[in-house]
N, C-alpha and C. Protein backbone atom coordinates (compact mmCIF):
# COMPACT_ATOMS: atom_id res chain seq x y z
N UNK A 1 7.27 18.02 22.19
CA UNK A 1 6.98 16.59 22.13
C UNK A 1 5.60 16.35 22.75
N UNK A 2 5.06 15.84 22.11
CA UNK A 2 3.20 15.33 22.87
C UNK A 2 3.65 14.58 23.63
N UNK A 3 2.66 14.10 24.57
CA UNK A 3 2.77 13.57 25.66
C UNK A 3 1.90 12.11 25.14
N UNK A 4 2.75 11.18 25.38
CA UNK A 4 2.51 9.73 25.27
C UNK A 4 1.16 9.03 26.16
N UNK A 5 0.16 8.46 26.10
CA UNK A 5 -0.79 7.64 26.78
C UNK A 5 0.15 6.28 27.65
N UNK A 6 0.01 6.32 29.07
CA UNK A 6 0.73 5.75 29.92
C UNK A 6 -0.31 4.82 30.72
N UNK A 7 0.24 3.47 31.11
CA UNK A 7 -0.83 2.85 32.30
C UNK A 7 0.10 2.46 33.35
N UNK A 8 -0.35 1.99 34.06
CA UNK A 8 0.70 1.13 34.91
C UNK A 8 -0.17 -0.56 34.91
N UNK A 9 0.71 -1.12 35.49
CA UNK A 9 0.52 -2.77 35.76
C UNK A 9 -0.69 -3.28 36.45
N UNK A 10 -0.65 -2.31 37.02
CA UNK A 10 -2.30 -2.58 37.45
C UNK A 10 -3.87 -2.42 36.45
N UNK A 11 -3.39 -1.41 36.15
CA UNK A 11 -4.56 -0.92 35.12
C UNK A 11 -4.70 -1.71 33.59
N UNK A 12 -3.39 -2.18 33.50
CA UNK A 12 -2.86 -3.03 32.34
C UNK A 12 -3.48 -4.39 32.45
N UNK A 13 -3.24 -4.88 33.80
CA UNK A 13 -3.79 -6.55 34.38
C UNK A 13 -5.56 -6.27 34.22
N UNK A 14 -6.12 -5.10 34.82
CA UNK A 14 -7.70 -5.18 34.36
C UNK A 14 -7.70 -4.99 33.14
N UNK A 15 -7.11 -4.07 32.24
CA UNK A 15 -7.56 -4.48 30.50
C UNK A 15 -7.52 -5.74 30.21
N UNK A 16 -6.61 -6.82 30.15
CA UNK A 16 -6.50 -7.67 29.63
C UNK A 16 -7.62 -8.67 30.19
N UNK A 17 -8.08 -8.19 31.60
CA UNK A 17 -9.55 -8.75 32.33
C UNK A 17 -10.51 -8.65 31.30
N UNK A 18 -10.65 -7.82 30.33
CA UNK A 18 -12.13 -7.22 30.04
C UNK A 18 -12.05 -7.77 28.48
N UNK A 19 -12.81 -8.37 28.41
CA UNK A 19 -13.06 -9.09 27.27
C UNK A 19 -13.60 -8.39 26.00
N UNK A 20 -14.25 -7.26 26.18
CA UNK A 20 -14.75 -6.45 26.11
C UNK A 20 -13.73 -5.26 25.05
N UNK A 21 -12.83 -5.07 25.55
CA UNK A 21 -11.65 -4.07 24.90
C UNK A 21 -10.50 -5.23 24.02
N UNK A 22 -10.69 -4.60 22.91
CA UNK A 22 -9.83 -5.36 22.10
C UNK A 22 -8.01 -4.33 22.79
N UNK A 23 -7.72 -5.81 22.76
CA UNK A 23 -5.91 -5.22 23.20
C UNK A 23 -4.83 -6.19 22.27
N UNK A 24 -4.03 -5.17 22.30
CA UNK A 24 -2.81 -5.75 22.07
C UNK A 24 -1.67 -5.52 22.89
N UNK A 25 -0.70 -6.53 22.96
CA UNK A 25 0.71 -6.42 24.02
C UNK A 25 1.44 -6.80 23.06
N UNK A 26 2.51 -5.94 22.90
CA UNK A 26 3.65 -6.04 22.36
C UNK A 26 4.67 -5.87 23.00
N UNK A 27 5.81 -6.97 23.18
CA UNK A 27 6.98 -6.80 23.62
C UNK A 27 7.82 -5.94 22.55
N UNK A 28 8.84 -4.79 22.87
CA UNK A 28 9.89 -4.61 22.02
C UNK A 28 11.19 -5.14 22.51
N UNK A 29 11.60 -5.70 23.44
CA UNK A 29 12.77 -6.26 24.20
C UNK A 29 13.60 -6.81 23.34
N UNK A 30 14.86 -7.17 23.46
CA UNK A 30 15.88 -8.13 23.10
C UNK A 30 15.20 -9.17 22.87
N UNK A 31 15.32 -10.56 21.93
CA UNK A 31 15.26 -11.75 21.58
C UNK A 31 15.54 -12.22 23.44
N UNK A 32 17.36 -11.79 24.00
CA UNK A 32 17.81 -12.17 24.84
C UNK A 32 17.31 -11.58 26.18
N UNK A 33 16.54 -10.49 25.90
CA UNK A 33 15.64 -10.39 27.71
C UNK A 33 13.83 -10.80 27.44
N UNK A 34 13.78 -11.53 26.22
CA UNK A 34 12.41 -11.93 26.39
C UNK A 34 12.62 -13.21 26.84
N UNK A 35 13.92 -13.80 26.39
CA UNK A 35 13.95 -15.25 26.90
C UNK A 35 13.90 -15.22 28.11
N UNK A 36 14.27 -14.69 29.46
CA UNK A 36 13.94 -14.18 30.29
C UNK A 36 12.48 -14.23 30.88
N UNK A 37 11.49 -13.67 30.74
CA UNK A 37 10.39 -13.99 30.23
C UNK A 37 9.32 -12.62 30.11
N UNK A 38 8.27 -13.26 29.52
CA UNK A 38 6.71 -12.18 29.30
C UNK A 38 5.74 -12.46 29.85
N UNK A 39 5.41 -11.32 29.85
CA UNK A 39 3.83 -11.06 29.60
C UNK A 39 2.98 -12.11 29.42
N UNK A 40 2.26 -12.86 30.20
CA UNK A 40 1.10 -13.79 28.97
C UNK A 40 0.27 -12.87 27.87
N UNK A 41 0.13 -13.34 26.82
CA UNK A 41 -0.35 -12.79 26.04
C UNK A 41 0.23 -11.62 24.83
N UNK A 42 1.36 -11.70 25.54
CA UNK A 42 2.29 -10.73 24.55
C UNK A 42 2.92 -11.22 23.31
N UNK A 43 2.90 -10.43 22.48
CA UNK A 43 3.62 -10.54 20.99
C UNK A 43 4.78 -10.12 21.66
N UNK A 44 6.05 -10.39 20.77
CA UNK A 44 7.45 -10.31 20.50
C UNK A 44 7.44 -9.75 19.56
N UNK A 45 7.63 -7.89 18.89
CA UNK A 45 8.33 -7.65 17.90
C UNK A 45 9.39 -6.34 18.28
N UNK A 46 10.60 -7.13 18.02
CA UNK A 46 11.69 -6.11 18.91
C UNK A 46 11.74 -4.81 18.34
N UNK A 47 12.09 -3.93 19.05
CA UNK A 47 11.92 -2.21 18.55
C UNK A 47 12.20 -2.30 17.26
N UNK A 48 13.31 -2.36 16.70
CA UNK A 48 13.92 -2.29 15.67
C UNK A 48 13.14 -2.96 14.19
N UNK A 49 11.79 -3.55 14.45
CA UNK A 49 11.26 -4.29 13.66
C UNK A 49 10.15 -2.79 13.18
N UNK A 50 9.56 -2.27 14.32
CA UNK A 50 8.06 -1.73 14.72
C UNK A 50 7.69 -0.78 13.42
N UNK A 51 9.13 -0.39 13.11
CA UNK A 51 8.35 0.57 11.68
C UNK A 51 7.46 0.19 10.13
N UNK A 52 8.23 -1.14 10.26
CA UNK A 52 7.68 -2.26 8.96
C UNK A 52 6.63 -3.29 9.76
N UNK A 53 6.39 -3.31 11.15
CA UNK A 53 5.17 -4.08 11.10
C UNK A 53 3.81 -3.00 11.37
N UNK A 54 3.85 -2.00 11.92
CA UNK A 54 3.19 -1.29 11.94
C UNK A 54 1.60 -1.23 11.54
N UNK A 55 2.26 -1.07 10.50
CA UNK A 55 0.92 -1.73 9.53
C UNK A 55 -0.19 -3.00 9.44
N UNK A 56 0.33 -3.78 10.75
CA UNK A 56 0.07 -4.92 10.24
C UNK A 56 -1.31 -4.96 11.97
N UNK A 57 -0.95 -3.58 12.49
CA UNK A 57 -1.94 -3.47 14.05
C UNK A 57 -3.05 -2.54 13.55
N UNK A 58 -4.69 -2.56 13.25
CA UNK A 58 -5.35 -2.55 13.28
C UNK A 58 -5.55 -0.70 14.30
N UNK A 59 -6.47 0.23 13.94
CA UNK A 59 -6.62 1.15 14.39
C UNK A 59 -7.68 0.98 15.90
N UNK A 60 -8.84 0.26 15.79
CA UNK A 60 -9.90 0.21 16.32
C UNK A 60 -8.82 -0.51 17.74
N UNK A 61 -8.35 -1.43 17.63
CA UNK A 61 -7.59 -1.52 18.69
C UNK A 61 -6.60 -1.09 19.83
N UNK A 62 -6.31 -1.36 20.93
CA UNK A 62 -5.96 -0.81 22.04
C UNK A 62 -4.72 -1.47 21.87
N UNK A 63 -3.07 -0.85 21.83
CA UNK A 63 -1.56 -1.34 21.73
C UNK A 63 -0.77 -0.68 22.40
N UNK A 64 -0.52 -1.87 23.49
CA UNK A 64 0.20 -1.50 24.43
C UNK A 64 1.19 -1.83 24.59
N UNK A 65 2.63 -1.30 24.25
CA UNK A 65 3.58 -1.64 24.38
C UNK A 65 4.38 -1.52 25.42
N UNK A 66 5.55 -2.89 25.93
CA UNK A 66 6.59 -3.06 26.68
C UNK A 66 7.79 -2.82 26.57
N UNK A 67 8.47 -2.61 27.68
CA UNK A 67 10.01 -3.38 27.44
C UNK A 67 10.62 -3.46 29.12
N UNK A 68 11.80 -3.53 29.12
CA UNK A 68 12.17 -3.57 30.61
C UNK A 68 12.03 -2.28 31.36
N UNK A 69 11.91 -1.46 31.18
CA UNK A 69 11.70 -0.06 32.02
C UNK A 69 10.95 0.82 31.89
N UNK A 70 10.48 0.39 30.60
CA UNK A 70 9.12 1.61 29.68
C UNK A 70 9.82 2.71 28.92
N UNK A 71 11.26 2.71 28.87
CA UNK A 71 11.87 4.32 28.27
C UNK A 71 11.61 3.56 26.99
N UNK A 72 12.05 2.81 26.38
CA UNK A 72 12.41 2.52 25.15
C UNK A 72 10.66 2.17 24.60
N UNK A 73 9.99 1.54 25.26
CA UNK A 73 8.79 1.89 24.84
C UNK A 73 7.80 3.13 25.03
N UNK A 74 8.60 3.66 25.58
CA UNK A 74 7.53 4.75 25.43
C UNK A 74 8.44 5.60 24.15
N UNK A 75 9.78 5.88 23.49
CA UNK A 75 10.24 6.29 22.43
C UNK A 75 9.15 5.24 21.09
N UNK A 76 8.73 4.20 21.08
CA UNK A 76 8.03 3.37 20.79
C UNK A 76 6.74 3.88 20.11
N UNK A 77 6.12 4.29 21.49
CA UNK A 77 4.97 4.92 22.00
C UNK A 77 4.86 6.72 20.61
N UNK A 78 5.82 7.41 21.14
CA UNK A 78 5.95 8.37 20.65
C UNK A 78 6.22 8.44 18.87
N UNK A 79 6.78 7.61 18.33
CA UNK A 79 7.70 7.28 16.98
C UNK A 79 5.80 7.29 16.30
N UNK A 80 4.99 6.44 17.00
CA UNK A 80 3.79 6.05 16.35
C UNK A 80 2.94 6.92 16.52
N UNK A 81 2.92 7.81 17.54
CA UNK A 81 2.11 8.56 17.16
C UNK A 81 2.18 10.00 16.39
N UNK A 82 3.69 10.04 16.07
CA UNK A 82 4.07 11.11 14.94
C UNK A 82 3.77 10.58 13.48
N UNK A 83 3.19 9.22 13.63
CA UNK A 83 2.96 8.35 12.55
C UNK A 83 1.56 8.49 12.23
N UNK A 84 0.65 9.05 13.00
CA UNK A 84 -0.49 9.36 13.17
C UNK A 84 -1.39 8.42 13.73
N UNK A 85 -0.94 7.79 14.98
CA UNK A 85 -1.45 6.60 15.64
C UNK A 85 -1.98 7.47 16.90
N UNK A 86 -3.26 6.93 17.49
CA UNK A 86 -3.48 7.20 18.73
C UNK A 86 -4.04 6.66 19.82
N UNK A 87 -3.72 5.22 19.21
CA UNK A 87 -4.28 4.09 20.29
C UNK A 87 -2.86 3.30 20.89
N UNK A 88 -2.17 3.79 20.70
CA UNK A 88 -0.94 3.34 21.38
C UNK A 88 -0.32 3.63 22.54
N UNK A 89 0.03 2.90 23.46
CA UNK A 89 0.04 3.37 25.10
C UNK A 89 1.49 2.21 25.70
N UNK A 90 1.83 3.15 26.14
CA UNK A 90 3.34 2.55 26.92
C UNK A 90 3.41 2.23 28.48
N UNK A 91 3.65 0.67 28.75
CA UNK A 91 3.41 0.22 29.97
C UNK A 91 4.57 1.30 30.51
N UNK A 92 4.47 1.77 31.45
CA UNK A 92 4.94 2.76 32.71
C UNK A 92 5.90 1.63 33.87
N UNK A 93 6.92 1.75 33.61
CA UNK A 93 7.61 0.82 34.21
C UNK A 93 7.83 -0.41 33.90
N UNK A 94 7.49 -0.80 32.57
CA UNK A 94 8.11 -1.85 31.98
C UNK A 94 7.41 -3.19 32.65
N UNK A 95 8.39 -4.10 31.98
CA UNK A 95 8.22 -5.29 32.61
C UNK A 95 8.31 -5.58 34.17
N UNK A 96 9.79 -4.50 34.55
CA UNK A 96 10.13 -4.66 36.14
C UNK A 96 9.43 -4.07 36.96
N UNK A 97 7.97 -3.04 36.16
CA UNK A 97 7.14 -3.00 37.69
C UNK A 97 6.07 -4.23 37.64
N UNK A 98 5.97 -4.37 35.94
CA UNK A 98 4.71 -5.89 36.71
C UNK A 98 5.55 -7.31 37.42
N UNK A 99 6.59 -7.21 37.44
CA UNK A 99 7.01 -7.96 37.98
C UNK A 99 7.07 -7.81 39.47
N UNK A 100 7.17 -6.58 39.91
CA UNK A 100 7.40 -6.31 41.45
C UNK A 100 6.07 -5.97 41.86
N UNK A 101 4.66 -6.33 41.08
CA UNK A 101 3.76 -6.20 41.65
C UNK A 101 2.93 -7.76 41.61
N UNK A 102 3.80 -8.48 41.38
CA UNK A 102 3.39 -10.23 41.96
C UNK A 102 2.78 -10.47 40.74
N UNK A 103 2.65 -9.84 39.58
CA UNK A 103 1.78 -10.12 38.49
C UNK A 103 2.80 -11.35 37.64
N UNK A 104 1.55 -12.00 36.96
CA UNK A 104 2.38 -12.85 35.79
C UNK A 104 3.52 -12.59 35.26
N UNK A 105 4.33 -13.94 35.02
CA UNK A 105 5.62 -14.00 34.26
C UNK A 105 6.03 -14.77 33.52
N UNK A 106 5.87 -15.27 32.44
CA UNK A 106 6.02 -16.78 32.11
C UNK A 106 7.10 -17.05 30.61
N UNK A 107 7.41 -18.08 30.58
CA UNK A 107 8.42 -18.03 29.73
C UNK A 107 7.89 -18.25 28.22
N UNK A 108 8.31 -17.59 27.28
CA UNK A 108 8.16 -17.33 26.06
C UNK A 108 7.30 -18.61 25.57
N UNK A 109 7.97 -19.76 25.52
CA UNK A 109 7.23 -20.91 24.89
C UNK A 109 6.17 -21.01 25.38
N UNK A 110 5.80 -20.70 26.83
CA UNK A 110 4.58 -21.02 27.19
C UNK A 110 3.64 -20.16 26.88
N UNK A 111 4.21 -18.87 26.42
CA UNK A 111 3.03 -18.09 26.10
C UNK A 111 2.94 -17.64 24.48
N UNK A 112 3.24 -18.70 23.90
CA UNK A 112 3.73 -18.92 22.15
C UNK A 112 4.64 -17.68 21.35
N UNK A 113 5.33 -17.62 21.93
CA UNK A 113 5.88 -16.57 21.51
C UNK A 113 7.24 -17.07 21.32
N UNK A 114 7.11 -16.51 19.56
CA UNK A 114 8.44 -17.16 19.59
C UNK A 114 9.62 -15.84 19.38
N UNK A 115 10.96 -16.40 20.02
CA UNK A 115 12.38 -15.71 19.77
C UNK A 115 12.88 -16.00 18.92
């Protein structure tokens, strides 16, 4: 198995600083733990979607995907790059380490994302 591109919450909060690096955030979570809440700036497309939208994320770009713990995104992580992707990178602890590092949290509507 290759080894997946990993960040943590910290390194994640300066990308989205830099205006500079095109990014993407993708939630794969439940409908029912995004209501809960995200990411600012995050898309919603639950795992189960990722093979048919795929196509629809741009190469030149930086895609970083979530979920609550990082396992399921980083299987995420991995699925795409047997797909021949290599800009794809799996937050390292999910949602629950940016959460335990005081970082943003906000609820879906506010950050247009719809469930």
């Amino acid at each position: 198995m290759t080894a997946i591109r990993e960040i943590d919450s910290s390194q994640l909060s300066g990308l989205m600083e830099d205006a500079d690096q095109p990014l993407r955030l993708i939630d794969i979570r439940t409908a029912g733990e995004v209501a809960q809440g995200v990411i600012p700036g995050s898309e919603f497309v639950p795992m189960h979607l990722i093979p048919l939208r795929s196509a629809d994320w741009a190469d030149d770009e930086l895609i970083v995907f979530y979920c609550r713990s990082g396992a399921r995104s980083a299987q995420v992580c991995h699925f795409l790059q047997q797909q021949g992707r290599d800009n794809v990178v799996n937050l390292r602890g999910g949602i629950i380490d940016w959460y335990r590092r005081g970082l943003p949290v906000v609820a879906p509507q506010d950050a247009g994302v719809a469930v």
